[in-house]
N, C-alpha and C. Protein backbone atom coordinates (compact mmCIF):
# COMPACT_ATOMS: atom_id res chain seq x y z
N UNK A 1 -39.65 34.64 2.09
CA UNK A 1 -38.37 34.28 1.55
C UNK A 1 -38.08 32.81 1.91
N UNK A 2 -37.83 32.07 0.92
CA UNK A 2 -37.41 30.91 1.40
C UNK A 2 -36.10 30.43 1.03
N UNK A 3 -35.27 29.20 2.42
CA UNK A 3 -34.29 29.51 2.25
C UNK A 3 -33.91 27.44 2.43
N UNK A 4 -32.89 27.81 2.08
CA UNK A 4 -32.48 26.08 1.64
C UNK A 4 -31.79 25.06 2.73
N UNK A 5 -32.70 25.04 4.09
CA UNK A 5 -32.20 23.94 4.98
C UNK A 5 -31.34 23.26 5.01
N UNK A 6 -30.91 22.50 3.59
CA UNK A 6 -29.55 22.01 3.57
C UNK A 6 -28.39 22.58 3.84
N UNK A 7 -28.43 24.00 3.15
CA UNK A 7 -27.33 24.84 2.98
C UNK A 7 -27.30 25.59 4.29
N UNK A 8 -28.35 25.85 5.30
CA UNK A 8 -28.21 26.04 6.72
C UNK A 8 -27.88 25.10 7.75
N UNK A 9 -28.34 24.10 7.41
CA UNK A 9 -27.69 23.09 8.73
C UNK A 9 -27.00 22.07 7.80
N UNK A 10 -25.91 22.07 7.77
CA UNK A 10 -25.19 20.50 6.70
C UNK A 10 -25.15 19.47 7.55
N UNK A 11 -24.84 18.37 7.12
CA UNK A 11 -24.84 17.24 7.99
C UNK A 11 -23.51 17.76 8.86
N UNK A 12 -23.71 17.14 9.88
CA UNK A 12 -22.59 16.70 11.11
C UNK A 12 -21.70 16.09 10.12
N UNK A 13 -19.97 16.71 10.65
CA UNK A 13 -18.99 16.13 9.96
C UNK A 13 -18.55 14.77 10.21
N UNK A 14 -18.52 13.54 9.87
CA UNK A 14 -18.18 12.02 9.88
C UNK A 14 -17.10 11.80 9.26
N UNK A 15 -16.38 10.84 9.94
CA UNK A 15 -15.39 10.29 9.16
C UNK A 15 -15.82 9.54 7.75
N UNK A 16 -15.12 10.32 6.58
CA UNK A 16 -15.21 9.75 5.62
C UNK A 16 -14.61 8.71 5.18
N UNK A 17 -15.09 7.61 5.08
CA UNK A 17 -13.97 6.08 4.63
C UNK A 17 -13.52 6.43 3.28
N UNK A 18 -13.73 7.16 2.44
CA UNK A 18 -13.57 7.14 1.49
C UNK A 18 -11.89 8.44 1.14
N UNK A 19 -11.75 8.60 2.33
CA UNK A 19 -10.88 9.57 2.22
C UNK A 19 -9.30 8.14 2.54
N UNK A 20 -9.73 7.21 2.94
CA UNK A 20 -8.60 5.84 3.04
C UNK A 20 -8.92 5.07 1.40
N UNK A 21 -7.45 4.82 1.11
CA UNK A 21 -7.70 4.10 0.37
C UNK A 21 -7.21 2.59 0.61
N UNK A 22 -7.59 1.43 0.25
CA UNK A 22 -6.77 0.35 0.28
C UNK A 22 -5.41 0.26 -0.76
N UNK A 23 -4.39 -0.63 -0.32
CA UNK A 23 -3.63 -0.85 -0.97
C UNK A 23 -3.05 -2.24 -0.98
N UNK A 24 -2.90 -3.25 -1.71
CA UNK A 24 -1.97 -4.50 -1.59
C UNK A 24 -0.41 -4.24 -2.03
N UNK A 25 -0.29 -5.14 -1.07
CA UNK A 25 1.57 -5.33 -1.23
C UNK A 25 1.88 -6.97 -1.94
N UNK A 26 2.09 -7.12 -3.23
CA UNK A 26 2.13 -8.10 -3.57
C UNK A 26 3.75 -8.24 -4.23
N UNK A 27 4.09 -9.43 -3.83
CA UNK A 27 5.76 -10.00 -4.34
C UNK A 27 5.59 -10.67 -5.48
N UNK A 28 6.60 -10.34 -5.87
CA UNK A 28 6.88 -10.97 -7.41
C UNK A 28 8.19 -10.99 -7.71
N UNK A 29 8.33 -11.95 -8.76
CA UNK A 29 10.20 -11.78 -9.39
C UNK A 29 9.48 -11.90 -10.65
N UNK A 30 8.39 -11.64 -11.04
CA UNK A 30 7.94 -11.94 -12.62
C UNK A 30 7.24 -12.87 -13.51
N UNK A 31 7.74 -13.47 -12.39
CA UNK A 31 7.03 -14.84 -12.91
C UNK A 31 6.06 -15.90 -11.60
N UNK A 32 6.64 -15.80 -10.44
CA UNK A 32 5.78 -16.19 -9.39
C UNK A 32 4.94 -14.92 -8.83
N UNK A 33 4.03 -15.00 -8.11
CA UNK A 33 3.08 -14.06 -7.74
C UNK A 33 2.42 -14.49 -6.28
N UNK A 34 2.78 -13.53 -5.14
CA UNK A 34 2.54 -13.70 -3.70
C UNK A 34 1.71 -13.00 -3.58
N UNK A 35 0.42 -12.98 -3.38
CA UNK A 35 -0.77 -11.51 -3.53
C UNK A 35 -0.82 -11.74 -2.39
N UNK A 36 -1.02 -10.45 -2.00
CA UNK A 36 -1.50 -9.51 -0.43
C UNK A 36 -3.01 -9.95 -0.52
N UNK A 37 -3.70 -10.46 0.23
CA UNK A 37 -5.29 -10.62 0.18
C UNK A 37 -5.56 -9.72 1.04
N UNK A 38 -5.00 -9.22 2.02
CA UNK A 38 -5.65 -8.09 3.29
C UNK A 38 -5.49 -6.90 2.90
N UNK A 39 -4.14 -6.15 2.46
CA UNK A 39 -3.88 -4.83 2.23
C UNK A 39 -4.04 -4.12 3.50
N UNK A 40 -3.69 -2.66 2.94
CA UNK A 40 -4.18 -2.00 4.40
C UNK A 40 -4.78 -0.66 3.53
N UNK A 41 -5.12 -0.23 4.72
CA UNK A 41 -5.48 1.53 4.14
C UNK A 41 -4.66 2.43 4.33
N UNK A 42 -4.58 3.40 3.42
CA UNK A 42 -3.85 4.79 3.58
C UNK A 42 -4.68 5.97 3.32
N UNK A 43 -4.16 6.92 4.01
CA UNK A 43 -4.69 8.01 3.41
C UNK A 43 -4.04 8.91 2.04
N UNK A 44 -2.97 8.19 1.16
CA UNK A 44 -2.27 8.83 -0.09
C UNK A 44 -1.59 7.20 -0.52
N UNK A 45 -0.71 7.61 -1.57
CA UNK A 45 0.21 6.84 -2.18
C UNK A 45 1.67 6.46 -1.22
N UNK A 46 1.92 7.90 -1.03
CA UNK A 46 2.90 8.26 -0.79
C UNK A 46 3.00 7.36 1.50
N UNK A 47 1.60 7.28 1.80
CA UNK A 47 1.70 6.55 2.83
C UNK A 47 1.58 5.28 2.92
N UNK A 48 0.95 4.50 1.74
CA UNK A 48 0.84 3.14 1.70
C UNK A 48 2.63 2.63 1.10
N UNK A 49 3.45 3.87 0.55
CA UNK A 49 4.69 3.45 0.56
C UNK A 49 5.74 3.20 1.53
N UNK A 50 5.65 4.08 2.26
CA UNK A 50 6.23 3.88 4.03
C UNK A 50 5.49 3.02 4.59
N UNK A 51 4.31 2.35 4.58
CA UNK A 51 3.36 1.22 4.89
C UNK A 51 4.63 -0.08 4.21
N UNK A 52 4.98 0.06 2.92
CA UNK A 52 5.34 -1.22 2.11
C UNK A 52 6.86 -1.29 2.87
N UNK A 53 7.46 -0.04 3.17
CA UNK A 53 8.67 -0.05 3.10
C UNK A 53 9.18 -0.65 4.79
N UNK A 54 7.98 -0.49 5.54
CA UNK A 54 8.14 -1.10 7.15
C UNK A 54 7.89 -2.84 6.96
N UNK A 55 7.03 -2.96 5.82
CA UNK A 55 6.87 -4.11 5.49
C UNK A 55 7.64 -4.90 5.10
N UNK A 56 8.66 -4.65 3.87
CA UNK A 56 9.89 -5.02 3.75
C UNK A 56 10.89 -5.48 4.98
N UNK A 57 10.87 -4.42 5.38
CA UNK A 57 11.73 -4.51 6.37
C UNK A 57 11.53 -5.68 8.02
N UNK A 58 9.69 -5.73 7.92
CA UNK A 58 9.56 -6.51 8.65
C UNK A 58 9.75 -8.25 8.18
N UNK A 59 9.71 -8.23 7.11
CA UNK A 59 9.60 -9.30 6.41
C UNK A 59 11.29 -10.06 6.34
N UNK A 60 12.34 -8.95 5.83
CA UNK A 60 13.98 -9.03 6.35
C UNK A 60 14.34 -9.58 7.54
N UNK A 61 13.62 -8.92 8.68
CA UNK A 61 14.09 -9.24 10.16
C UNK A 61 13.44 -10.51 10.48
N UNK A 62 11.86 -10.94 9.94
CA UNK A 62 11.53 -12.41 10.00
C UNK A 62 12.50 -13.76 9.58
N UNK A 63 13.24 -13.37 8.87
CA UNK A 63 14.32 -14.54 7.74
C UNK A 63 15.49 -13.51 7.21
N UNK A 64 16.82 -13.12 7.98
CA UNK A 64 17.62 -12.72 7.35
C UNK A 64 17.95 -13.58 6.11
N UNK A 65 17.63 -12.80 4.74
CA UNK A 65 18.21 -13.23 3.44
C UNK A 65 19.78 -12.47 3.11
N UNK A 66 20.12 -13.10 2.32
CA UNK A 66 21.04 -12.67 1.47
C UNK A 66 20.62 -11.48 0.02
N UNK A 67 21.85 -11.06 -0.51
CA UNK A 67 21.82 -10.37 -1.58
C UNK A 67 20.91 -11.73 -2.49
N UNK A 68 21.09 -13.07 -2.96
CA UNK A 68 21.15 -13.40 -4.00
C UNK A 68 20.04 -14.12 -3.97
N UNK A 69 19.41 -13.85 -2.60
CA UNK A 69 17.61 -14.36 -2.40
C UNK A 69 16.85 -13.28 -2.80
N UNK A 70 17.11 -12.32 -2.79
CA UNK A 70 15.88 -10.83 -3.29
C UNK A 70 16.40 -11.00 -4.63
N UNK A 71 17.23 -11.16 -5.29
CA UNK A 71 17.43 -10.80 -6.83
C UNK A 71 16.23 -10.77 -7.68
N UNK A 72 15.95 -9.74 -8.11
CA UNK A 72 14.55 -9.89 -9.09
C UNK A 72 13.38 -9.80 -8.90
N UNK A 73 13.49 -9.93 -7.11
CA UNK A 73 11.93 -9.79 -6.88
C UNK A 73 11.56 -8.39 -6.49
N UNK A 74 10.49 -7.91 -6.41
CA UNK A 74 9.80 -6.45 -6.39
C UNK A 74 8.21 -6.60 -5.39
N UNK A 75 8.29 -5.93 -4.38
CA UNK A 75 6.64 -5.26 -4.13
C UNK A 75 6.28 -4.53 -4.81
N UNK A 76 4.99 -4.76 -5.26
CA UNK A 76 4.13 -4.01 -6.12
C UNK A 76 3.06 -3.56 -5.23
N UNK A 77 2.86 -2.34 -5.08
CA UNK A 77 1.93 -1.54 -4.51
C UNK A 77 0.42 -1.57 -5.10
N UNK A 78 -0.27 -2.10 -5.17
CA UNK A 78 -1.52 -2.24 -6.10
C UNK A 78 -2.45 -1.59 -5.60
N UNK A 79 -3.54 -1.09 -5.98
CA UNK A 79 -4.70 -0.05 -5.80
C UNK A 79 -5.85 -1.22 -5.11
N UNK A 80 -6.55 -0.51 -5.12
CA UNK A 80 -8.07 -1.51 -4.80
C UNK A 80 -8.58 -2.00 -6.43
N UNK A 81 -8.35 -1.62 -7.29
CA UNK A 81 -8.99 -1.72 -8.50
C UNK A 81 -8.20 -2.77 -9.31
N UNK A 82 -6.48 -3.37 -8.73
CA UNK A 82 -5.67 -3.98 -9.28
C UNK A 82 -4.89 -2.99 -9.67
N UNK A 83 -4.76 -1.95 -10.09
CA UNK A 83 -3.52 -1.28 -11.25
C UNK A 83 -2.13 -1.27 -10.15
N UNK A 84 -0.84 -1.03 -10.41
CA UNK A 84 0.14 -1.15 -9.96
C UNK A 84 0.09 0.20 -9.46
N UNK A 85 0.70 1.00 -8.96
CA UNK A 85 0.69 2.49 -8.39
C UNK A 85 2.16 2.39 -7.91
N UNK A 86 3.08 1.45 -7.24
CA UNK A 86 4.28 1.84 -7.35
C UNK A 86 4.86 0.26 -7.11
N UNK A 87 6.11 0.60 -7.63
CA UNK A 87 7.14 -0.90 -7.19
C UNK A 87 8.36 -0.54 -6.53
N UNK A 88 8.49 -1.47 -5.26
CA UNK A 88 9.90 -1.19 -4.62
C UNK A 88 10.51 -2.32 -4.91
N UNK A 89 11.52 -2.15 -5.85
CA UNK A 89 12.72 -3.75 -5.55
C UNK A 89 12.92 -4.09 -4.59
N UNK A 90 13.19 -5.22 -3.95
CA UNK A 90 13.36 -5.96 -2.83
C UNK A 90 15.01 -6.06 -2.93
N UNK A 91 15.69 -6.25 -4.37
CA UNK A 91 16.89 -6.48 -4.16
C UNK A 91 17.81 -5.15 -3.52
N UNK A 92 17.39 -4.14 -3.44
CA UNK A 92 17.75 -2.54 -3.33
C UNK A 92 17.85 -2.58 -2.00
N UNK A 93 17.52 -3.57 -0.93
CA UNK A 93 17.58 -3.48 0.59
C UNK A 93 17.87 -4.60 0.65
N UNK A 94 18.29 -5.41 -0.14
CA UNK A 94 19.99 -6.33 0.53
C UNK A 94 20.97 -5.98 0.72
N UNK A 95 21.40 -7.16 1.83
CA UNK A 95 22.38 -6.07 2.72
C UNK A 95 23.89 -7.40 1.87
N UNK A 96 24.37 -6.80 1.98
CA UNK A 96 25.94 -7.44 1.28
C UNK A 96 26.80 -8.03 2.48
């Protein structure tokens, strides 16, 4: 009887890199364009958004702005591939 070695011993479990994805945080008002060259990794969407949203916020406490300095501008959450995957307005966390 023969039997299929692979399917008896599988590889040792490794961290899969592929289970992180990258993401850029890039600013915009539409017409200028601040690209993220580093990004970071997440393991979902939904974590590279709490990633953007500490970012924001770190970025606020670097240079208190005003309401009428964020007007218009947006982080764009971008994939590794370029496509957009989510946008947070920037003007939505000025403080009045």
């Amino acid at each position: 009887m023969e039997t299929d070695a692979a399917a008896q011993y599988p590889d040792p479990p490794v961290q899969c890199p592929s289970l992180l994805s990258r993401y850029y945080f890039n600013l915009t008002d539409g017409e200028t364009m601040i690209r993220d060259e580093e990004g970071v990794e997440a393991s979902s969407i939904q974590v590279a958004v709490l990633s953007a949203m500490e970012a924001v916020e770190e970025l606020r406490g670097q240079e208190p702005l005003d309401s009428d300095d964020w007007q218009g501008w947006r982080l764009e959450i971008v994939d590794a591939t370029g496509q957009a995957v989510q946008t947070v307005p920037l003007d939505a966390f000025a403080v009045n």
